[in-house]
Protein backbone atom coordinates (compact mmCIF):
# COMPACT_ATOMS: atom_id res chain seq x y z
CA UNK A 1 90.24 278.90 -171.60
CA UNK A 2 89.14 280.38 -175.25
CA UNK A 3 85.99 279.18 -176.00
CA UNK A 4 86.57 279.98 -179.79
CA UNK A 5 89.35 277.00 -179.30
CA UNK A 6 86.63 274.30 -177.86
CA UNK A 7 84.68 274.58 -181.31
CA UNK A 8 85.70 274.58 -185.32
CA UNK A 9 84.51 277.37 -186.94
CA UNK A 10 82.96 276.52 -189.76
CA UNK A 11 82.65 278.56 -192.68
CA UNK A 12 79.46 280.25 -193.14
CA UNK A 13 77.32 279.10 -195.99
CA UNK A 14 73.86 280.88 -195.15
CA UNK A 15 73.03 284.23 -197.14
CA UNK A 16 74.37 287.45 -195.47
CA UNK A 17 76.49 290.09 -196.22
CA UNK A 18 78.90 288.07 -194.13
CA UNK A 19 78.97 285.42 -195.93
CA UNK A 20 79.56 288.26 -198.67
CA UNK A 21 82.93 289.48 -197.40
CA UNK A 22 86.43 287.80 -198.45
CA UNK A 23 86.99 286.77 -194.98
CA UNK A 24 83.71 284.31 -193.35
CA UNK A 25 82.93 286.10 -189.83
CA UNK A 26 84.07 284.34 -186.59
CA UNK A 27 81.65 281.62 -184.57
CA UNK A 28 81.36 284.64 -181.51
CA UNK A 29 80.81 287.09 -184.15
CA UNK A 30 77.94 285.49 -185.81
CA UNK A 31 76.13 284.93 -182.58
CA UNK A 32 76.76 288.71 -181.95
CA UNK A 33 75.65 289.90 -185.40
CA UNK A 34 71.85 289.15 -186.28
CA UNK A 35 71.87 290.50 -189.75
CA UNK A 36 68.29 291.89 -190.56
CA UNK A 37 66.50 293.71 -188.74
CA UNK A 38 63.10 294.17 -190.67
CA UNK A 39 63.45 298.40 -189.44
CA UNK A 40 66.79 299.62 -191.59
CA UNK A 41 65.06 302.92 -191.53
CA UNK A 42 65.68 303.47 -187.82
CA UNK A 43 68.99 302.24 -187.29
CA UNK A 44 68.21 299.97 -184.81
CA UNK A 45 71.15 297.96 -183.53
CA UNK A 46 68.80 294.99 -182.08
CA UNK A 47 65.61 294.33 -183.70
CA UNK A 48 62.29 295.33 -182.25
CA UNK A 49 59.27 292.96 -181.83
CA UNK A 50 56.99 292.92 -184.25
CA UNK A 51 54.05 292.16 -181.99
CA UNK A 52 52.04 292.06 -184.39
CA UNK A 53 49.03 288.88 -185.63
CA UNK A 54 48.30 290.01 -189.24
CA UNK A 55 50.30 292.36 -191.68
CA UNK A 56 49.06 294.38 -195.19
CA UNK A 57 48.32 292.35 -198.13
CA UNK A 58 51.34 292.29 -200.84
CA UNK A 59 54.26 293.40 -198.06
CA UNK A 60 57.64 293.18 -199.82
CA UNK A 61 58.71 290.87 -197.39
CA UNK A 62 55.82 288.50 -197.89
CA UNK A 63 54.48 287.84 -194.26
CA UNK A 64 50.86 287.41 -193.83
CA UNK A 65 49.98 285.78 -190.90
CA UNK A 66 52.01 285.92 -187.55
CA UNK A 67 51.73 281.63 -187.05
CA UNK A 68 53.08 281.22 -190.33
CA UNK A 69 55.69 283.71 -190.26
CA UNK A 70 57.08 287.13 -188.47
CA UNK A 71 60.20 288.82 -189.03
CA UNK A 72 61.56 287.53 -185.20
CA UNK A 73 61.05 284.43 -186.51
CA UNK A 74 63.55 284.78 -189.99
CA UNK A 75 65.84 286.94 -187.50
CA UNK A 76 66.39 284.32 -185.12
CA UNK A 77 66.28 281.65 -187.54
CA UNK A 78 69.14 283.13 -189.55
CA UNK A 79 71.36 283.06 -186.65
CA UNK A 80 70.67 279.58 -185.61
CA UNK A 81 71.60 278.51 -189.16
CA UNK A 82 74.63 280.47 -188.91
CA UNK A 83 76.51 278.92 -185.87
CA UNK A 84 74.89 275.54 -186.82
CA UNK A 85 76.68 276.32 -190.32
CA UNK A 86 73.73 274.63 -192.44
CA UNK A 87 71.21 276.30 -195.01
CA UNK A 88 68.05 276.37 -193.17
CA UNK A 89 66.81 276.66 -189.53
CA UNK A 90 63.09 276.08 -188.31
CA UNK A 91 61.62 277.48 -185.02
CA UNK A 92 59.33 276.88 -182.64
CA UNK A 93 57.49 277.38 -179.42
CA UNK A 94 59.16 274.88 -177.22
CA UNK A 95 61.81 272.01 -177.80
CA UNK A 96 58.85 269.71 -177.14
CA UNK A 97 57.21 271.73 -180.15
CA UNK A 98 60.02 270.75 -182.72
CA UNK A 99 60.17 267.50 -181.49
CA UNK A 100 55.94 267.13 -182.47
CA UNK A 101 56.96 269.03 -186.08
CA UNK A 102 59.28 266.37 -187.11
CA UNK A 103 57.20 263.84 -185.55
CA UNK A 104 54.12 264.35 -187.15
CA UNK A 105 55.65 264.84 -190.15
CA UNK A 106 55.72 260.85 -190.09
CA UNK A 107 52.67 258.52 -190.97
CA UNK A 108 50.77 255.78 -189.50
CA UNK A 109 52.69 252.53 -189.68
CA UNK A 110 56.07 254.37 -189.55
CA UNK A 111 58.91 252.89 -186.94
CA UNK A 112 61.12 255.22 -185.50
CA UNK A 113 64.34 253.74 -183.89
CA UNK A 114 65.27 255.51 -180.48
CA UNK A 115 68.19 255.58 -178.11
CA UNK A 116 66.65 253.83 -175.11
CA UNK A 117 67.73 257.34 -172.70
CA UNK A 118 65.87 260.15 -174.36
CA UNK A 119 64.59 263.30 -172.73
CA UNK A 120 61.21 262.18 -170.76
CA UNK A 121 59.02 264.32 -172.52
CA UNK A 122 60.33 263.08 -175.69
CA UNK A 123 59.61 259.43 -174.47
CA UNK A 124 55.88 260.72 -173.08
CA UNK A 125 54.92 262.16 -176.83
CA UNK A 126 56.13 259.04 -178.61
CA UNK A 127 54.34 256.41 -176.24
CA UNK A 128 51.45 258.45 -174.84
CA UNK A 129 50.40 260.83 -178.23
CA UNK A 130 51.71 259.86 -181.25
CA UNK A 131 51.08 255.88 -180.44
CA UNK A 132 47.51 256.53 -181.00
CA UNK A 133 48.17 257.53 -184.12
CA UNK A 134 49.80 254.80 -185.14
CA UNK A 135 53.50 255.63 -185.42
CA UNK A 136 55.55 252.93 -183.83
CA UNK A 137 58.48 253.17 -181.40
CA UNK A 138 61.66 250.74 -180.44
CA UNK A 139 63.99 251.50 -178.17
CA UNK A 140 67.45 250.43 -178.29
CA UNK A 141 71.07 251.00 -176.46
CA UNK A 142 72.85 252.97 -179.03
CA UNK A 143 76.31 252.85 -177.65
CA UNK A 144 76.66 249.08 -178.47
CA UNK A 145 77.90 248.13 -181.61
CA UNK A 146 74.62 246.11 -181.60
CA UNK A 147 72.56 249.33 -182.81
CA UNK A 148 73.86 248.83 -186.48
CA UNK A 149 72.68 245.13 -186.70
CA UNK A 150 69.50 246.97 -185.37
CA UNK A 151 69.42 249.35 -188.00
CA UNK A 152 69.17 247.18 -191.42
CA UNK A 153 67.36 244.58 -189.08
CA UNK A 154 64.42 246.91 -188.07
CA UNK A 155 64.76 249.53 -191.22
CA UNK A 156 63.08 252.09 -189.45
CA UNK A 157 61.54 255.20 -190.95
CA UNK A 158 63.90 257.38 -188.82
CA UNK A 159 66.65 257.64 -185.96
CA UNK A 160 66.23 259.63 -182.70
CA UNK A 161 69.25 260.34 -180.68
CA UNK A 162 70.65 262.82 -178.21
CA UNK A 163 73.69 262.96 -177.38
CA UNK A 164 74.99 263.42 -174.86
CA UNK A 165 71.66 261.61 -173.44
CA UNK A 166 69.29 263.32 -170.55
CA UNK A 167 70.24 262.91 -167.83
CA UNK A 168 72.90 259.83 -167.93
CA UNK A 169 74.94 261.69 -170.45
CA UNK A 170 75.91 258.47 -172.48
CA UNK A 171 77.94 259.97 -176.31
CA UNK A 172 77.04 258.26 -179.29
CA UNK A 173 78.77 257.86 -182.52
CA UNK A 174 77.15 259.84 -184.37
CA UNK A 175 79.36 259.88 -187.71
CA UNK A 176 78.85 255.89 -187.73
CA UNK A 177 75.48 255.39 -186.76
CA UNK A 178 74.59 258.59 -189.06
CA UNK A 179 76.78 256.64 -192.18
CA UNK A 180 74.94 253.70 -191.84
CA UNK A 181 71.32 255.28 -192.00
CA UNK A 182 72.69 257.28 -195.07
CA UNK A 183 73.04 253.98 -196.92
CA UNK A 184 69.56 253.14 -196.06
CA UNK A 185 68.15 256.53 -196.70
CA UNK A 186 67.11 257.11 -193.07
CA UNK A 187 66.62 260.30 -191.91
CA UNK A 188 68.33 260.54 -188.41
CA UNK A 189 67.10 263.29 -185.45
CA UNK A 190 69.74 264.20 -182.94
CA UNK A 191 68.09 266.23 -180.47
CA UNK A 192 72.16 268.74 -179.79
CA UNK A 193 70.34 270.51 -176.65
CA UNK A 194 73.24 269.59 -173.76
CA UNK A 195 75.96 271.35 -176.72
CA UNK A 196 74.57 273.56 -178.58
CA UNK A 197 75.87 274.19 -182.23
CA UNK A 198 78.97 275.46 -180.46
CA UNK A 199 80.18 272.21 -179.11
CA UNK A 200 78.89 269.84 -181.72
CA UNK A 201 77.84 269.84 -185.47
CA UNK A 202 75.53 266.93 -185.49
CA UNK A 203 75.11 267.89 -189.52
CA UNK A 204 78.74 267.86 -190.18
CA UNK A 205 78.54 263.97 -188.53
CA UNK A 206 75.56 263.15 -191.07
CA UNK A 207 72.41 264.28 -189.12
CA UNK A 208 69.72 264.70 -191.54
CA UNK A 209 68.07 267.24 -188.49
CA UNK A 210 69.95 268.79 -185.39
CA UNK A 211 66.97 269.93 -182.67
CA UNK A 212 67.52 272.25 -180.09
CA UNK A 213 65.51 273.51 -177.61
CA UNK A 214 66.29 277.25 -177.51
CA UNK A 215 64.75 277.62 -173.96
CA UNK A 216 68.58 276.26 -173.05
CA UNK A 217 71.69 277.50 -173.57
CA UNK A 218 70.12 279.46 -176.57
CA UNK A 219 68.46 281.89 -174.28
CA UNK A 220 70.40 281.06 -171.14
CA UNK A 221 68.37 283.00 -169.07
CA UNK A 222 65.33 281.07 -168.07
CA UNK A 223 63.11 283.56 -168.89
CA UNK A 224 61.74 282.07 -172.75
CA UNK A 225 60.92 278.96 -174.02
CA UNK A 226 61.73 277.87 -178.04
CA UNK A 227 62.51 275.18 -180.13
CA UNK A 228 64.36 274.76 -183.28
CA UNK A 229 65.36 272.18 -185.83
CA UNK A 230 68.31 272.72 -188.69
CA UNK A 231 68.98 270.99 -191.63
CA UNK A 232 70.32 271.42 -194.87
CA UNK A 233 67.77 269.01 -196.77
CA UNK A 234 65.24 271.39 -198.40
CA UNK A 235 62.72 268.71 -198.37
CA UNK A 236 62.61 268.75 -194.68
CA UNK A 237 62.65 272.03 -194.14
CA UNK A 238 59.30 272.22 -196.38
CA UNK A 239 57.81 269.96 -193.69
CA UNK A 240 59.00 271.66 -190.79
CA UNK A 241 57.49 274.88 -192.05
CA UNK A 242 54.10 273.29 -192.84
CA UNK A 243 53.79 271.92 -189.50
CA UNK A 244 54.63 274.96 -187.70
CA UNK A 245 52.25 276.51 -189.45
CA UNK A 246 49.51 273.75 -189.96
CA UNK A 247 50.02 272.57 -186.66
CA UNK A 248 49.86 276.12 -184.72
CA UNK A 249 53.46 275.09 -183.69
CA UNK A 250 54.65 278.83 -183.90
CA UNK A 251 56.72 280.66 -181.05
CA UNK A 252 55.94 283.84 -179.69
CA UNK A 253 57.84 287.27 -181.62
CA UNK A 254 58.43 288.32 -178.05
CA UNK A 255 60.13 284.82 -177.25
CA UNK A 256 62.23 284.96 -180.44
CA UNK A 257 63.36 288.36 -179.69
CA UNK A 258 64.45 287.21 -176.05
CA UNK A 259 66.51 284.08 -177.36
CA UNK A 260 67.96 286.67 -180.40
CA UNK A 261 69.08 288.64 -177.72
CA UNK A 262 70.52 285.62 -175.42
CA UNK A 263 72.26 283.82 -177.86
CA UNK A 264 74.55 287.26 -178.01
CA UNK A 265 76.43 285.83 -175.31
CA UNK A 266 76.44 282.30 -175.88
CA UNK A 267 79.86 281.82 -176.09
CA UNK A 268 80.64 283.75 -172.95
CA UNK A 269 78.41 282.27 -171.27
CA UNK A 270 78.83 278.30 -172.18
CA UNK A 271 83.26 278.95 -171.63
CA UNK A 272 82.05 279.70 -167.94
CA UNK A 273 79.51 276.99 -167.75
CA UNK A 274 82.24 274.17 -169.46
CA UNK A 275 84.87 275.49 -167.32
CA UNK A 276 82.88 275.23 -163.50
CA UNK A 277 81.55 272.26 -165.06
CA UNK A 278 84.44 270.00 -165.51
CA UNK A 279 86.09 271.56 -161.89
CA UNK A 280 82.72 270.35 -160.21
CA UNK A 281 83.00 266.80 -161.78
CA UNK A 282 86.30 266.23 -160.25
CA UNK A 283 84.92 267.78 -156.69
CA UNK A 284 81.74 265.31 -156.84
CA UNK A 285 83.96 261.94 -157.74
CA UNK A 286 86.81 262.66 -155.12
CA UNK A 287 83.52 262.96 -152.52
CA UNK A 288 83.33 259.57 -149.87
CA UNK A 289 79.88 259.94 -150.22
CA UNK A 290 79.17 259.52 -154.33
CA UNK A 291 79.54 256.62 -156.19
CA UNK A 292 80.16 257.68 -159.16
CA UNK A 293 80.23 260.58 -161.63
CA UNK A 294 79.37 261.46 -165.04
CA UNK A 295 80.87 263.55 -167.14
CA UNK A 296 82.11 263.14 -170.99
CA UNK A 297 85.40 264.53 -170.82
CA UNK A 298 86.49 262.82 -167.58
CA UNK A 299 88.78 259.34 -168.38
CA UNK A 300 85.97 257.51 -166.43
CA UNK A 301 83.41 258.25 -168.84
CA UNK A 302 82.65 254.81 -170.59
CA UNK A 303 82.73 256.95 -174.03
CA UNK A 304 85.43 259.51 -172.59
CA UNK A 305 87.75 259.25 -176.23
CA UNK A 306 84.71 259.50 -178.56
CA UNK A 307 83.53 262.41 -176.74
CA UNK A 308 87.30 263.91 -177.16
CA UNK A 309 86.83 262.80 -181.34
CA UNK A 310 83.18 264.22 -181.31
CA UNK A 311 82.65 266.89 -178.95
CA UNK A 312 84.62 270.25 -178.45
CA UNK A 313 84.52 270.59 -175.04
CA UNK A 314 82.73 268.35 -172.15
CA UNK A 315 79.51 270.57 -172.07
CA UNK A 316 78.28 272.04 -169.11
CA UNK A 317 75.91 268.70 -167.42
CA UNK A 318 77.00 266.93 -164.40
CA UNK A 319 75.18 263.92 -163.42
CA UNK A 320 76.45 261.46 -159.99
CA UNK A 321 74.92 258.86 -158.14
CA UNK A 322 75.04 259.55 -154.75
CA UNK A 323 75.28 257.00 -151.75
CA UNK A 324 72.06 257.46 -149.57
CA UNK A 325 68.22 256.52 -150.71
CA UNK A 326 65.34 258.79 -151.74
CA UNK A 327 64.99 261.22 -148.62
CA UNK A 328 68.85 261.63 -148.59
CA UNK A 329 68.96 262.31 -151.40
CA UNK A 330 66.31 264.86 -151.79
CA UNK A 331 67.54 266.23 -148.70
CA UNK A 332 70.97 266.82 -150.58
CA UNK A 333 68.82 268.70 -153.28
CA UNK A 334 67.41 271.12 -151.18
CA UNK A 335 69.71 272.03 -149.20
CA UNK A 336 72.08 273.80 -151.07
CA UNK A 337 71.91 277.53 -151.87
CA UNK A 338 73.04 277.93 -155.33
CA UNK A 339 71.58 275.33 -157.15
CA UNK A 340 67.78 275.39 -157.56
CA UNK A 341 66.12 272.39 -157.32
CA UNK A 342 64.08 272.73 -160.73
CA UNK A 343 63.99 271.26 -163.90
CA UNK A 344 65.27 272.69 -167.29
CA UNK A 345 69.04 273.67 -167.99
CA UNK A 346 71.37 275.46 -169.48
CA UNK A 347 70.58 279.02 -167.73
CA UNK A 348 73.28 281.37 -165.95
CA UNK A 349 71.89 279.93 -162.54
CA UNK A 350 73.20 276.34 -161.45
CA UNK A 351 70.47 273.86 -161.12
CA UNK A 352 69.91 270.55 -159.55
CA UNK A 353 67.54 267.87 -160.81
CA UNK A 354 66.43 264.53 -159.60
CA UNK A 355 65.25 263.05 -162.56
CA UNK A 356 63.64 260.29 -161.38
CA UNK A 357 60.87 262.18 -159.86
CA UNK A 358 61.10 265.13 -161.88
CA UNK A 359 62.37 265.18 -165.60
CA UNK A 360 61.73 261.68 -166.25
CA UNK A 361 59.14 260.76 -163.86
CA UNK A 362 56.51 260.42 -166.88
CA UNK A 363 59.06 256.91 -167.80
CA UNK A 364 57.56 253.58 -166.52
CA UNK A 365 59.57 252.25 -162.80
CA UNK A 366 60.51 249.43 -164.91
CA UNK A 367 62.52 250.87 -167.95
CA UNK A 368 64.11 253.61 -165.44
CA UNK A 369 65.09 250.92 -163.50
CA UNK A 370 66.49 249.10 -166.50
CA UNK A 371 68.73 252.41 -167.52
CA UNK A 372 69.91 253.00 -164.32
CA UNK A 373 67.90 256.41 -163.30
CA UNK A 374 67.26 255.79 -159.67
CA UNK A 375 66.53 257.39 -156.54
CA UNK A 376 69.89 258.46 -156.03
CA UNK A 377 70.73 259.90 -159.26
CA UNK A 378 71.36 264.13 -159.61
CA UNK A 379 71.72 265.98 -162.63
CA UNK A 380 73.36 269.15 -161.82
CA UNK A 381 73.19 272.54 -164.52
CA UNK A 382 76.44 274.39 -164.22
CA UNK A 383 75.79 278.07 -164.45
CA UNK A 384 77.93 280.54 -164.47
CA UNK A 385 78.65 281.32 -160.55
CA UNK A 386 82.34 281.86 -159.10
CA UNK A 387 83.32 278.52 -159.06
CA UNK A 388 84.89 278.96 -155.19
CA UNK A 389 80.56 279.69 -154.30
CA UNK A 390 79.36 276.47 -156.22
CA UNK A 391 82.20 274.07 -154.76
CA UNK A 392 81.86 275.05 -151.07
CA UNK A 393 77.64 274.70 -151.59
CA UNK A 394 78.37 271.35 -152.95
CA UNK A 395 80.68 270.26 -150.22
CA UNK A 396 78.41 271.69 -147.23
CA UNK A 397 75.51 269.75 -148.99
CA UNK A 398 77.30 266.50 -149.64
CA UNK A 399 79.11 266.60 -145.99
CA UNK A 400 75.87 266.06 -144.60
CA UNK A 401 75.98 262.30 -145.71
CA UNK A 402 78.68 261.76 -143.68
């Protein structure tokens, strides 16, 4: 499987000498190819870290201050707009870093409208910080055809999706639900972290902001955390800079220059993931002892042909529910040797996550309950193991029900 033929390539459209050429470099190549390197003097073929706070007065590049700018930053940045094929790219510290930039970049009084099965910590900001501050949430099930009525009904000042969601993996139309804010002039968020640019253009379906958290597939090696938003509306990407830099919202030049070098092999990396993915799905729903599995590009998926319209490939997130209760299913968890029991994603290394107690264990009982995140749910992180080592773990593990 080509990995270049899961994703469009879009044509480039941010400033390089790339874009310069007659013929617009390839998806792989632009992950590959950084551009500037802030050191043209030495010939360095990846960039060093400026690990730096402060630089001279009047520097032709214009950096003054390390939290409101560094040349990692603008290196990293220009590749993320690349593959995301949009004019501007933000980043940050953490995902949970962009999410408070656009956030705050909201006032008092403000609604924002929010699939009901968001990322924990995303749900934990909204309802535990930025409540107090008067921005208001609702939550709402955006797969039913419901969420439109919603939309002109409630008029919020901005959308918040992900999709796929964490961790129940629903897909939501994002070229409908993004056409109808449009009309409205609604800004919408779609937090792309489970695909990455490479398996969804959440701008080319009429997101106003795509938000990744780099600390994922980005890097891929669990070894950095980042954030970063992309847009092509310049009036957003004003904001985003003034909070990273009002706000103190700022990676870490080290960081940047880790996820620069990570998202290098990207593409390698996520054909692997995709491919033990989708093999692992089929394992877990043929098993007695799970009742059922998740996975978008599986015909059982309640979305499965929108993900085929919207996504490239499947992506590389399994989540089952298996038949047993808590300590069973805990139990499962930890007894397998290639998947950590930890949270986070998107790393070489498999992981396994039980989100009710981990990822989303900030969520009230009562709404998990309502969304169907139980004790005996399992998010599994496909990494990039032979897939004969991750399907005998997962059968020695699972046989243990029985």
């Amino acid at each position: 499987m080509q990995l270049i033929n899961l994703v469009k390539v879009p044509k480039l459209k941010v400033a390089s000498e790339q874009s310069k050429s007659r013929h617009p470099a390839g998806l792989q190549t632009r992950c590959i190819h950084h551009g500037e390197s802030f050191a043209a003097n030495t010939g360095t073929v990846m960039p060093p870290i400026f690990a730096t706070s402060t630089f001279a007065h009047g520097n032709p590049e214009g950096f003054d201050y390390t939290r409101s700018g560094n040349p990692n930053f603008r290196i990293l940045e220009s590749v993320l707009a690349s593959i995301e094929n949009c004019q501007y790219s933000k980043v940050f510290a953490s995902g949970v870093s962009a999410i408070t930039a656009v956030a705050s970049s909201l006032k008092t009084g403000d609604l924002v409208l929010c699939e009901e099965n968001l990322y924990g910590c995303t749900v934990r900001l909204f309802e535990k910080v930025f409540e107090k501050f008067g921005l208001k949430t609702a939550w709402i099930d955006f797969t039913e055809q419901s969420a439109i009525e919603a939309i002109k009904e409630k008029q919020p000042a901005m959308i918040w999706l992900e999709s796929p969601t964490n961790p129940l993996l629903k897909v939501i139309d994002l070229k409908e639900i993004c056409s109808t804010a449009k009309s409205l002039q609604i800004p919408v968020v779609v937090d792309n972290t489970f695909c990455t640019a490479l398996l969804q253009l959440p701008l080319e379906l009429g997101a106003t902001l795509s938000l990744t958290s780099t600390t994922k597939y980005i890097n891929g090696h669990s070894d950095a955390l980042g954030g970063s938003v992309c847009t092509n509306d310049h009036d957003w990407h004003s904001k985003l800079t003034f909070a990273q830099k009002a706000l103190g919202l700022q990676p870490s030049p080290f960081d940047c220059w880790l996820i620069t070098r990570g998202v290098k092999t990207l593409p390698l990396r996520l054909e692997r993931q995709v491919a033990n993915a989708s093999a692992l799905a089929d394992q877990l729903a043929a098993h007695p002892c799970v009742n059922w599995v998740r996975y978008p590009f599986r015909k059982d998926h309640p979305q499965h042909v929108l993900a085929i319209e919207q996504m490239s490939a499947g992506g590389a997130m399994v989540t089952a529910s298996l038949k047993g209760d808590e300590k069973q299913t805990y139990s499962i968890c930890k007894s397998l040797k290639y998947f950590t029991m930890a949270e986070s994603l998107g790393g070489v290394e498999s992981l396994v996550c039980h989100p009710a107690t981990m990822t989303h264990a900030s969520v009230s009982i009562g709404v998990k309950t309502r969304l169907g995140i139980d004790e005996t749910l399992v998010r599994f992180s496909i990494g990039c193991e032979n897939l004969s080592d991750l399907e005998l773990d997962l059968k020695q593990a699972l046989d243990k029900l029985q």
